[in-house]
PDB file of N, CA and C in Angstrom:
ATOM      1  N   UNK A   1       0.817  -1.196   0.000  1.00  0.00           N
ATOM      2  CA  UNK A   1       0.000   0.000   0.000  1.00  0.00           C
ATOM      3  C   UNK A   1       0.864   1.264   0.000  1.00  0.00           C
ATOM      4  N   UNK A   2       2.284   1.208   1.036  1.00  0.00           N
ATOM      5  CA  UNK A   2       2.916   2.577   0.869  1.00  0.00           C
ATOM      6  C   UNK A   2       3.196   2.863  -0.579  1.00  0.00           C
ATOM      7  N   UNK A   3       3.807   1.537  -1.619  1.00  0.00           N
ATOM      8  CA  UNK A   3       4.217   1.630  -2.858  1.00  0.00           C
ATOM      9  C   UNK A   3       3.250   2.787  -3.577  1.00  0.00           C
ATOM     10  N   UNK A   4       2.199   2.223  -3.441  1.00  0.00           N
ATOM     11  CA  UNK A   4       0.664   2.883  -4.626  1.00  0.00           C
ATOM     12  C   UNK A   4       0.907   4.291  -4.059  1.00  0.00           C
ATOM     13  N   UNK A   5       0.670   4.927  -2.848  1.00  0.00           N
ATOM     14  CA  UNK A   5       0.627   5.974  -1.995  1.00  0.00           C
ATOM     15  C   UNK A   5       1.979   6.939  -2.709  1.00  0.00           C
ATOM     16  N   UNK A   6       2.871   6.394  -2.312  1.00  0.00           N
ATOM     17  CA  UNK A   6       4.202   6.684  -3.308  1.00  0.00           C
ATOM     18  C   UNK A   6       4.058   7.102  -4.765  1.00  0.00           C
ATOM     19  N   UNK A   7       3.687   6.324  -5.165  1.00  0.00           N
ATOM     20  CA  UNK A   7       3.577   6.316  -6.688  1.00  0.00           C
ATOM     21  C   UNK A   7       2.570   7.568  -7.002  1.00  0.00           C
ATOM     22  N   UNK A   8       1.207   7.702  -6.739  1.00  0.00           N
ATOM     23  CA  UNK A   8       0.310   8.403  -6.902  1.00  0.00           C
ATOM     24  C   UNK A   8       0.935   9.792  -6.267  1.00  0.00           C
ATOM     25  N   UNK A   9       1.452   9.616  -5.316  1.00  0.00           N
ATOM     26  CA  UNK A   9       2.439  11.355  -4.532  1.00  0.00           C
ATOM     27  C   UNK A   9       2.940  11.784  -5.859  1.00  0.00           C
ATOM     28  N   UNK A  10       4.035  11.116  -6.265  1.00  0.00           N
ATOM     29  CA  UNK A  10       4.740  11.111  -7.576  1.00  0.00           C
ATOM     30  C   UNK A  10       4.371  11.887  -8.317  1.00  0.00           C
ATOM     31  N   UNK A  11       3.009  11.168  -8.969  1.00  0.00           N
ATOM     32  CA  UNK A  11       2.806  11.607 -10.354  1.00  0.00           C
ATOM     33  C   UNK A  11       1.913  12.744 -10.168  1.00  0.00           C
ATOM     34  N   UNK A  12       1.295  13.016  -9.349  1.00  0.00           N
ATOM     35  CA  UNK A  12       0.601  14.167  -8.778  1.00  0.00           C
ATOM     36  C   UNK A  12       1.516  15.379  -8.532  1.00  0.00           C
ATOM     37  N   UNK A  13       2.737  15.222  -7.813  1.00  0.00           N
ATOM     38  CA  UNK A  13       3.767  16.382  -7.540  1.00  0.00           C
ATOM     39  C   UNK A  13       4.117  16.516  -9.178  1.00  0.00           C
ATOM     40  N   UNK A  14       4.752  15.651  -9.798  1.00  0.00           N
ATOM     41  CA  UNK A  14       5.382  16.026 -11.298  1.00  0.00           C
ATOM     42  C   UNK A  14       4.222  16.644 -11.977  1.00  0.00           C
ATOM     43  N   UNK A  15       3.394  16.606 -11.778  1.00  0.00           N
ATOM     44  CA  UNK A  15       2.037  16.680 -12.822  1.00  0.00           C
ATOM     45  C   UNK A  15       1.913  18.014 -12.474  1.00  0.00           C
ATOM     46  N   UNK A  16       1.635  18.895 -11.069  1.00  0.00           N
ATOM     47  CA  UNK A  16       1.725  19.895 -10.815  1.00  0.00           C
ATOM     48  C   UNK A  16       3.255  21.002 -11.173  1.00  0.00           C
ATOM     49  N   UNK A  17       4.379  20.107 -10.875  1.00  0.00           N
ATOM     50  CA  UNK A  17       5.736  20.885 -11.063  1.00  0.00           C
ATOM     51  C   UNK A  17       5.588  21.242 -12.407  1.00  0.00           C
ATOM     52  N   UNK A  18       4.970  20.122 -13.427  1.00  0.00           N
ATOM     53  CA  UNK A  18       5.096  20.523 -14.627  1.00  0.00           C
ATOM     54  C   UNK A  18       4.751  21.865 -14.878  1.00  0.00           C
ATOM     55  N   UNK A  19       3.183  22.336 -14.728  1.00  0.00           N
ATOM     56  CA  UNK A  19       3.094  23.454 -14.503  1.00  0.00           C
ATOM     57  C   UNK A  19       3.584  24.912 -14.081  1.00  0.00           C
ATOM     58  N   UNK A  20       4.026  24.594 -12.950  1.00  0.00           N
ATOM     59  CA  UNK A  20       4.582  25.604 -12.230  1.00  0.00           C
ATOM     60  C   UNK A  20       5.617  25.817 -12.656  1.00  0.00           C
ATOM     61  N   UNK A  21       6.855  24.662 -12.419  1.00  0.00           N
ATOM     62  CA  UNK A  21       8.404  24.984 -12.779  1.00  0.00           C
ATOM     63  C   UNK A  21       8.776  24.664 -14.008  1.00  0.00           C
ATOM     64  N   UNK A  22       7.995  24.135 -15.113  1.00  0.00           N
ATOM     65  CA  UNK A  22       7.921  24.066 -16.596  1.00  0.00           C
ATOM     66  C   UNK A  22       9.868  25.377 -17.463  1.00  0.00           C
ATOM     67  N   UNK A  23       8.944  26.877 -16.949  1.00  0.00           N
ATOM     68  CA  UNK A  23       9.712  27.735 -17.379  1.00  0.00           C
ATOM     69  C   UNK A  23      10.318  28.415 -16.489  1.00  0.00           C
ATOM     70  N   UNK A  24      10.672  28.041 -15.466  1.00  0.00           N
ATOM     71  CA  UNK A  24      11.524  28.376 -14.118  1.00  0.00           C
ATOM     72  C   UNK A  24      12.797  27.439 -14.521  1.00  0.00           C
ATOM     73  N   UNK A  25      13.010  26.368 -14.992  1.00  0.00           N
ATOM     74  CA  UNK A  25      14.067  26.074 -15.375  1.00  0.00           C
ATOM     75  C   UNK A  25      14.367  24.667 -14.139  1.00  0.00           C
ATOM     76  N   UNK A  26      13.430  24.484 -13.360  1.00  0.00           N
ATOM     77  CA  UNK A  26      14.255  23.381 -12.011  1.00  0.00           C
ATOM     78  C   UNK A  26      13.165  21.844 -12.332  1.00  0.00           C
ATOM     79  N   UNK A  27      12.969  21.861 -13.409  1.00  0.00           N
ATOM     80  CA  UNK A  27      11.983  20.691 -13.759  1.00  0.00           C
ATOM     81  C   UNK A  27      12.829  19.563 -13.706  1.00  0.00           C
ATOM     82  N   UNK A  28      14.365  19.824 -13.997  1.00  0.00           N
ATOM     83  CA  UNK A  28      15.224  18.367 -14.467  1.00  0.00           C
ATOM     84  C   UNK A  28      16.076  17.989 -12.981  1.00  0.00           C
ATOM     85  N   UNK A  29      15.474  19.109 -11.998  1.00  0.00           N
ATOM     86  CA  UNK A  29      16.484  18.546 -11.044  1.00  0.00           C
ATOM     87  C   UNK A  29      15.073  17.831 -10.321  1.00  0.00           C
ATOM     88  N   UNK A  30      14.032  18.198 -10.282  1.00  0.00           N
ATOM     89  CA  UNK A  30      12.439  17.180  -9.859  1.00  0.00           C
ATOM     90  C   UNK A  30      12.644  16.205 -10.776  1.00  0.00           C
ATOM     91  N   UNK A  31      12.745  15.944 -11.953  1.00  0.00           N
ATOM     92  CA  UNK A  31      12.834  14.375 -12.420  1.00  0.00           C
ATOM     93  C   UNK A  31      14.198  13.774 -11.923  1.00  0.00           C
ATOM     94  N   UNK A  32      15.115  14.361 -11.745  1.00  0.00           N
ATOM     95  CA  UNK A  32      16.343  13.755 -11.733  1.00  0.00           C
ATOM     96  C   UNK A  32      16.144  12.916 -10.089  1.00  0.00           C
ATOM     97  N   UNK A  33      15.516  13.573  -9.161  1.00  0.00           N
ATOM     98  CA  UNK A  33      15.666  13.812  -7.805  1.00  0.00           C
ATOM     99  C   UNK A  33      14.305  12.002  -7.592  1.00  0.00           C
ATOM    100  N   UNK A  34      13.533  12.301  -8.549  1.00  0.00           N
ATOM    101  CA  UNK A  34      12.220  11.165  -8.597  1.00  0.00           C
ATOM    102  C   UNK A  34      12.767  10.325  -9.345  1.00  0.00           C
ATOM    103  N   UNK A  35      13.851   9.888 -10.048  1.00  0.00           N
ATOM    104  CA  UNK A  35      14.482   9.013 -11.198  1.00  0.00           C
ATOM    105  C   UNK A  35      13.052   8.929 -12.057  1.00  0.00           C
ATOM    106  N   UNK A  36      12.805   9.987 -12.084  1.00  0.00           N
ATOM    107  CA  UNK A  36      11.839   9.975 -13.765  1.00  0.00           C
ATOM    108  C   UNK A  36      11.900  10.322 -14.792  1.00  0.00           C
ATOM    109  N   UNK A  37      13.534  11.109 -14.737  1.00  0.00           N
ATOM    110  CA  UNK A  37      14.145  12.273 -16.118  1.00  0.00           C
ATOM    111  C   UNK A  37      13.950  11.297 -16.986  1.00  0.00           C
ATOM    112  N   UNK A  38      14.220  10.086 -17.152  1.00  0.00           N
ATOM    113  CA  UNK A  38      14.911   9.215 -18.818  1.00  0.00           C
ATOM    114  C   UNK A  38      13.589   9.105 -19.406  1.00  0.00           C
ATOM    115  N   UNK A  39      12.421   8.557 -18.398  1.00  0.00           N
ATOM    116  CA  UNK A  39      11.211   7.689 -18.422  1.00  0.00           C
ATOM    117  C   UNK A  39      10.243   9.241 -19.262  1.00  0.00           C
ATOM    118  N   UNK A  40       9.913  10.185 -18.385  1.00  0.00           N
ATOM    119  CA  UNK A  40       9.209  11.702 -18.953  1.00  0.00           C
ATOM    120  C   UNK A  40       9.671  12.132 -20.217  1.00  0.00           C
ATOM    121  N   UNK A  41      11.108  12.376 -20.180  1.00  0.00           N
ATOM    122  CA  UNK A  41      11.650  12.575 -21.363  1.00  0.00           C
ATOM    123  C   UNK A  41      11.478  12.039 -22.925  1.00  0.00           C
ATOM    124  N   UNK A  42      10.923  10.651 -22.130  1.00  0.00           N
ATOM    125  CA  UNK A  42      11.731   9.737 -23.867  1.00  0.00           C
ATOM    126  C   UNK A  42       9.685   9.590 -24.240  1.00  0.00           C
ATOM    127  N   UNK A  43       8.467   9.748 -22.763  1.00  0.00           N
ATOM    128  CA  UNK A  43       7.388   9.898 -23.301  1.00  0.00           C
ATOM    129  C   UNK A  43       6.777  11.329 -23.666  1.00  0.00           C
ATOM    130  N   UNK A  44       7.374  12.311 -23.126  1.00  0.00           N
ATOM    131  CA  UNK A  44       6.589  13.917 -23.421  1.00  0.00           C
ATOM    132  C   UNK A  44       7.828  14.272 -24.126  1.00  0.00           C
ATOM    133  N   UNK A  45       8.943  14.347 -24.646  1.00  0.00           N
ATOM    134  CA  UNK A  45      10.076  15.090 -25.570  1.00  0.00           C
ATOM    135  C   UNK A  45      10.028  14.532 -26.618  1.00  0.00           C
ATOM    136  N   UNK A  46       9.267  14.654 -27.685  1.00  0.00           N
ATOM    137  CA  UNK A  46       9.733  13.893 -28.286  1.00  0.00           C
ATOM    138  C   UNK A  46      11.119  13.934 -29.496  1.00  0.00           C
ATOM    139  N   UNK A  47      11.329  15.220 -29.337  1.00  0.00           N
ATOM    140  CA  UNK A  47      12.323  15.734 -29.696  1.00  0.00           C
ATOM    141  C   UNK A  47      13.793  15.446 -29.280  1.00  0.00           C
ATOM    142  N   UNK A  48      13.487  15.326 -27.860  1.00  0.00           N
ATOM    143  CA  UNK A  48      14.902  14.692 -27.442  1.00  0.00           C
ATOM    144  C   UNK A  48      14.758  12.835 -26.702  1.00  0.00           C
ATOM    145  N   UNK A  49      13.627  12.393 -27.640  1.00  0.00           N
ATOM    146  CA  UNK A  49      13.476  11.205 -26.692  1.00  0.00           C
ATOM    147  C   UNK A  49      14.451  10.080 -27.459  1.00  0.00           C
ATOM    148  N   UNK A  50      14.574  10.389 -28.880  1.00  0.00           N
ATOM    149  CA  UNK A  50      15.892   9.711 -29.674  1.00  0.00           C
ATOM    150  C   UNK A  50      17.198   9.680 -29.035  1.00  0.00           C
ATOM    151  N   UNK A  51      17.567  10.796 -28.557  1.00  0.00           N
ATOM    152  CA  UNK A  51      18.777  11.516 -27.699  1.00  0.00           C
ATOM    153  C   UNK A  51      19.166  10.978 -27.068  1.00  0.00           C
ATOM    154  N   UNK A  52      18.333  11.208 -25.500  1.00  0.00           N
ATOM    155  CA  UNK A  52      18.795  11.083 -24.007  1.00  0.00           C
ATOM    156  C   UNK A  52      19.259   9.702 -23.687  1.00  0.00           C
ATOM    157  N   UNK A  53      19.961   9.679 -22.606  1.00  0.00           N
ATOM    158  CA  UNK A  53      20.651   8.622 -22.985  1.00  0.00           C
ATOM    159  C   UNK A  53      20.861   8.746 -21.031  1.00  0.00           C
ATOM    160  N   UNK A  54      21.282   7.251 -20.699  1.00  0.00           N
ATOM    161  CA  UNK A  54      21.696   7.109 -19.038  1.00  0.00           C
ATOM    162  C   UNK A  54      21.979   8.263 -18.487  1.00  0.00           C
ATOM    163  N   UNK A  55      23.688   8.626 -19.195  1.00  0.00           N
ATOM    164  CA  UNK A  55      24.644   9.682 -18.598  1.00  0.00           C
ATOM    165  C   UNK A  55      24.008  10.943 -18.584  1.00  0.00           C
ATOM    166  N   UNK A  56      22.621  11.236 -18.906  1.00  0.00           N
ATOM    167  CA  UNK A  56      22.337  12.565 -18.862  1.00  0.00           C
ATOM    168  C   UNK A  56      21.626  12.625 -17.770  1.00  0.00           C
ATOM    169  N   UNK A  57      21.794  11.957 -16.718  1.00  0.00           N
ATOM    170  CA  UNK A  57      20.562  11.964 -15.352  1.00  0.00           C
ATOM    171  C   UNK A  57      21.834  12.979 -14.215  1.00  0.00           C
ATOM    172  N   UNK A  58      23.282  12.936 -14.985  1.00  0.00           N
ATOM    173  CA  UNK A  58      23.818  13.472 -14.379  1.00  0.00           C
ATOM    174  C   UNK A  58      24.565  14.897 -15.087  1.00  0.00           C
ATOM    175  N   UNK A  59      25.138  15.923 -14.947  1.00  0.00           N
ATOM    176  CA  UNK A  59      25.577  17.396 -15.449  1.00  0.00           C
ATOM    177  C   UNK A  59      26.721  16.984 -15.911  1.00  0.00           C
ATOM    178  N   UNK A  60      27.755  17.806 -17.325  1.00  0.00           N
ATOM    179  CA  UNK A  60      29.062  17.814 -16.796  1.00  0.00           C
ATOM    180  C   UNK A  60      29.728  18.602 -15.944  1.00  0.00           C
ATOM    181  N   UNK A  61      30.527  18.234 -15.400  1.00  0.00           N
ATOM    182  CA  UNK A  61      31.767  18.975 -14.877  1.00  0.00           C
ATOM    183  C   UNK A  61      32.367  20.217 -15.741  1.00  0.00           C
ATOM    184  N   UNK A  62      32.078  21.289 -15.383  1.00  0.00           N
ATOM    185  CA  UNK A  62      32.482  22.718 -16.263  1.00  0.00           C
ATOM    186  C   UNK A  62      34.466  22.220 -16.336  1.00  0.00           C
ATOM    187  N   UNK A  63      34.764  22.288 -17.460  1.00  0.00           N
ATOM    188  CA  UNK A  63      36.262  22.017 -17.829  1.00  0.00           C
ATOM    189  C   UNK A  63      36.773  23.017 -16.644  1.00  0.00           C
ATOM    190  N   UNK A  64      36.381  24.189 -16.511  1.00  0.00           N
ATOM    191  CA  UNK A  64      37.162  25.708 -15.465  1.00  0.00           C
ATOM    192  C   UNK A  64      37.160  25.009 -14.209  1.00  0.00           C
ATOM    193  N   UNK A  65      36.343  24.130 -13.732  1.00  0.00           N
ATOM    194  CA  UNK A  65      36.320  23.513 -12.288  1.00  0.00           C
ATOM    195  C   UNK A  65      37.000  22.714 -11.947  1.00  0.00           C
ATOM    196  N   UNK A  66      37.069  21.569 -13.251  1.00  0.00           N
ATOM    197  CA  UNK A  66      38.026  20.456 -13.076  1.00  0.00           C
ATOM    198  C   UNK A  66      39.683  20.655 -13.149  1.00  0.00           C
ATOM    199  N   UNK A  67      39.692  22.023 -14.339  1.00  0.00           N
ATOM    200  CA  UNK A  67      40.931  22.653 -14.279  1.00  0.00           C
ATOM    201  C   UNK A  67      41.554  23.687 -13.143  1.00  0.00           C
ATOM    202  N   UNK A  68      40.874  23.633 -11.620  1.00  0.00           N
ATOM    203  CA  UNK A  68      41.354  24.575 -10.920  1.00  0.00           C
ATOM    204  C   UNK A  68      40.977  23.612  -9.498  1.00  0.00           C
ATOM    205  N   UNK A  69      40.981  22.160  -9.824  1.00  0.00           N
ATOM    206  CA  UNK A  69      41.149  21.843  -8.618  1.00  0.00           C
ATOM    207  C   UNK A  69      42.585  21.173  -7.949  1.00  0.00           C
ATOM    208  N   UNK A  70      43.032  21.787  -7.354  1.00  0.00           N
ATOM    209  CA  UNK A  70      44.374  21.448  -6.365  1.00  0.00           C
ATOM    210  C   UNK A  70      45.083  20.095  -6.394  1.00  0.00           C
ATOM    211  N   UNK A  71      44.453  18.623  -6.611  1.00  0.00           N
ATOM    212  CA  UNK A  71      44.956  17.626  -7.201  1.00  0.00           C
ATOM    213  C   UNK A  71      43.841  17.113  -8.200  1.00  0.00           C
ATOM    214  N   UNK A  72      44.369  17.531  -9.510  1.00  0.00           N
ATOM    215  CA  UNK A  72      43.926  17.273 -10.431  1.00  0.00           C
ATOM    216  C   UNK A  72      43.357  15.117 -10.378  1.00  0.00           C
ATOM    217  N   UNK A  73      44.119  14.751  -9.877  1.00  0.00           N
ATOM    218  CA  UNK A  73      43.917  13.041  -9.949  1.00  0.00           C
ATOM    219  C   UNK A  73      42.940  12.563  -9.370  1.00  0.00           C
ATOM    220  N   UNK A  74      42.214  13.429  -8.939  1.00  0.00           N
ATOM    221  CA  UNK A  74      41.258  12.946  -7.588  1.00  0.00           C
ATOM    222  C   UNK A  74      40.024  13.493  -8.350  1.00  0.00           C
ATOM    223  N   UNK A  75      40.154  14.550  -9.050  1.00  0.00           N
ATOM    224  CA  UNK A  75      38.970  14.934 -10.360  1.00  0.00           C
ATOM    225  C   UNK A  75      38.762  14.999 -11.277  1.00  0.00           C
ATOM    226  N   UNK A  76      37.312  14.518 -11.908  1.00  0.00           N
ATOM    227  CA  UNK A  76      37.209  14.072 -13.555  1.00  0.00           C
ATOM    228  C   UNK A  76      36.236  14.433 -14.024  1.00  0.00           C
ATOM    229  N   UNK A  77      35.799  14.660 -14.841  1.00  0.00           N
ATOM    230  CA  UNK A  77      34.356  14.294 -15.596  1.00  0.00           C
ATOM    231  C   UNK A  77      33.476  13.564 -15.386  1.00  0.00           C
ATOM    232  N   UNK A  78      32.273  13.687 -15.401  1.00  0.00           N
ATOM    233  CA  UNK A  78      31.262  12.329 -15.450  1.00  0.00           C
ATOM    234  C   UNK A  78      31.099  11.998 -16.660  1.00  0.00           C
ATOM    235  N   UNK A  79      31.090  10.230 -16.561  1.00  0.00           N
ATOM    236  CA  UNK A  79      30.910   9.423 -17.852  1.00  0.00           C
ATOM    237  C   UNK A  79      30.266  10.141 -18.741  1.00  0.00           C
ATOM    238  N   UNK A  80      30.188  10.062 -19.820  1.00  0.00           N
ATOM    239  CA  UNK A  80      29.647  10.057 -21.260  1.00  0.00           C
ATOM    240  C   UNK A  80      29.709  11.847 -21.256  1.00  0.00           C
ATOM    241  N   UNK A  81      30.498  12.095 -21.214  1.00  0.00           N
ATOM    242  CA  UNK A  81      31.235  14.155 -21.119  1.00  0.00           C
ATOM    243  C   UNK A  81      32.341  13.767 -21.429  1.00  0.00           C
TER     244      UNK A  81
END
């Protein structure tokens, strides 16, 4: 029963965020945060539903960040960047 309860929270919060944070710009950190980015994406984008791919549930690493950290060996990129 918590599962269904869960689930229905879910799609009710995204269903509303859609709305609201649509053009606020924080929609991908609510799917990312619900592991629903790949699943929303590949059914409402259809533009980028060819695209997206695993490695995009995560950002890259700005090159200026990775290039100014103090031991370079200890920092990298995330996969598929």
């Amino acid at each position: 029963m918590k599962k269904l309860i869960y689930t229905v929270g879910t799609v009710c919060l995204l269903a509303a965020c859609n709305n609201v944070l649509v053009e606020e710009k924080f929609r991908w950190y609510d799917l990312k945060r619900t592991g629903k980015l790949l699943e929303r994406v590949r059914k409402y984008n259809l533009d980028a539903a060819t695209n997206i791919r695993e490695f995009h549930v995560v950002r890259p690493v700005p090159q200026t960040q990775i290039d100014r950290v103090s031991n370079p060996g200890d920092s990298r990129q995330n996969e598929g960047y």
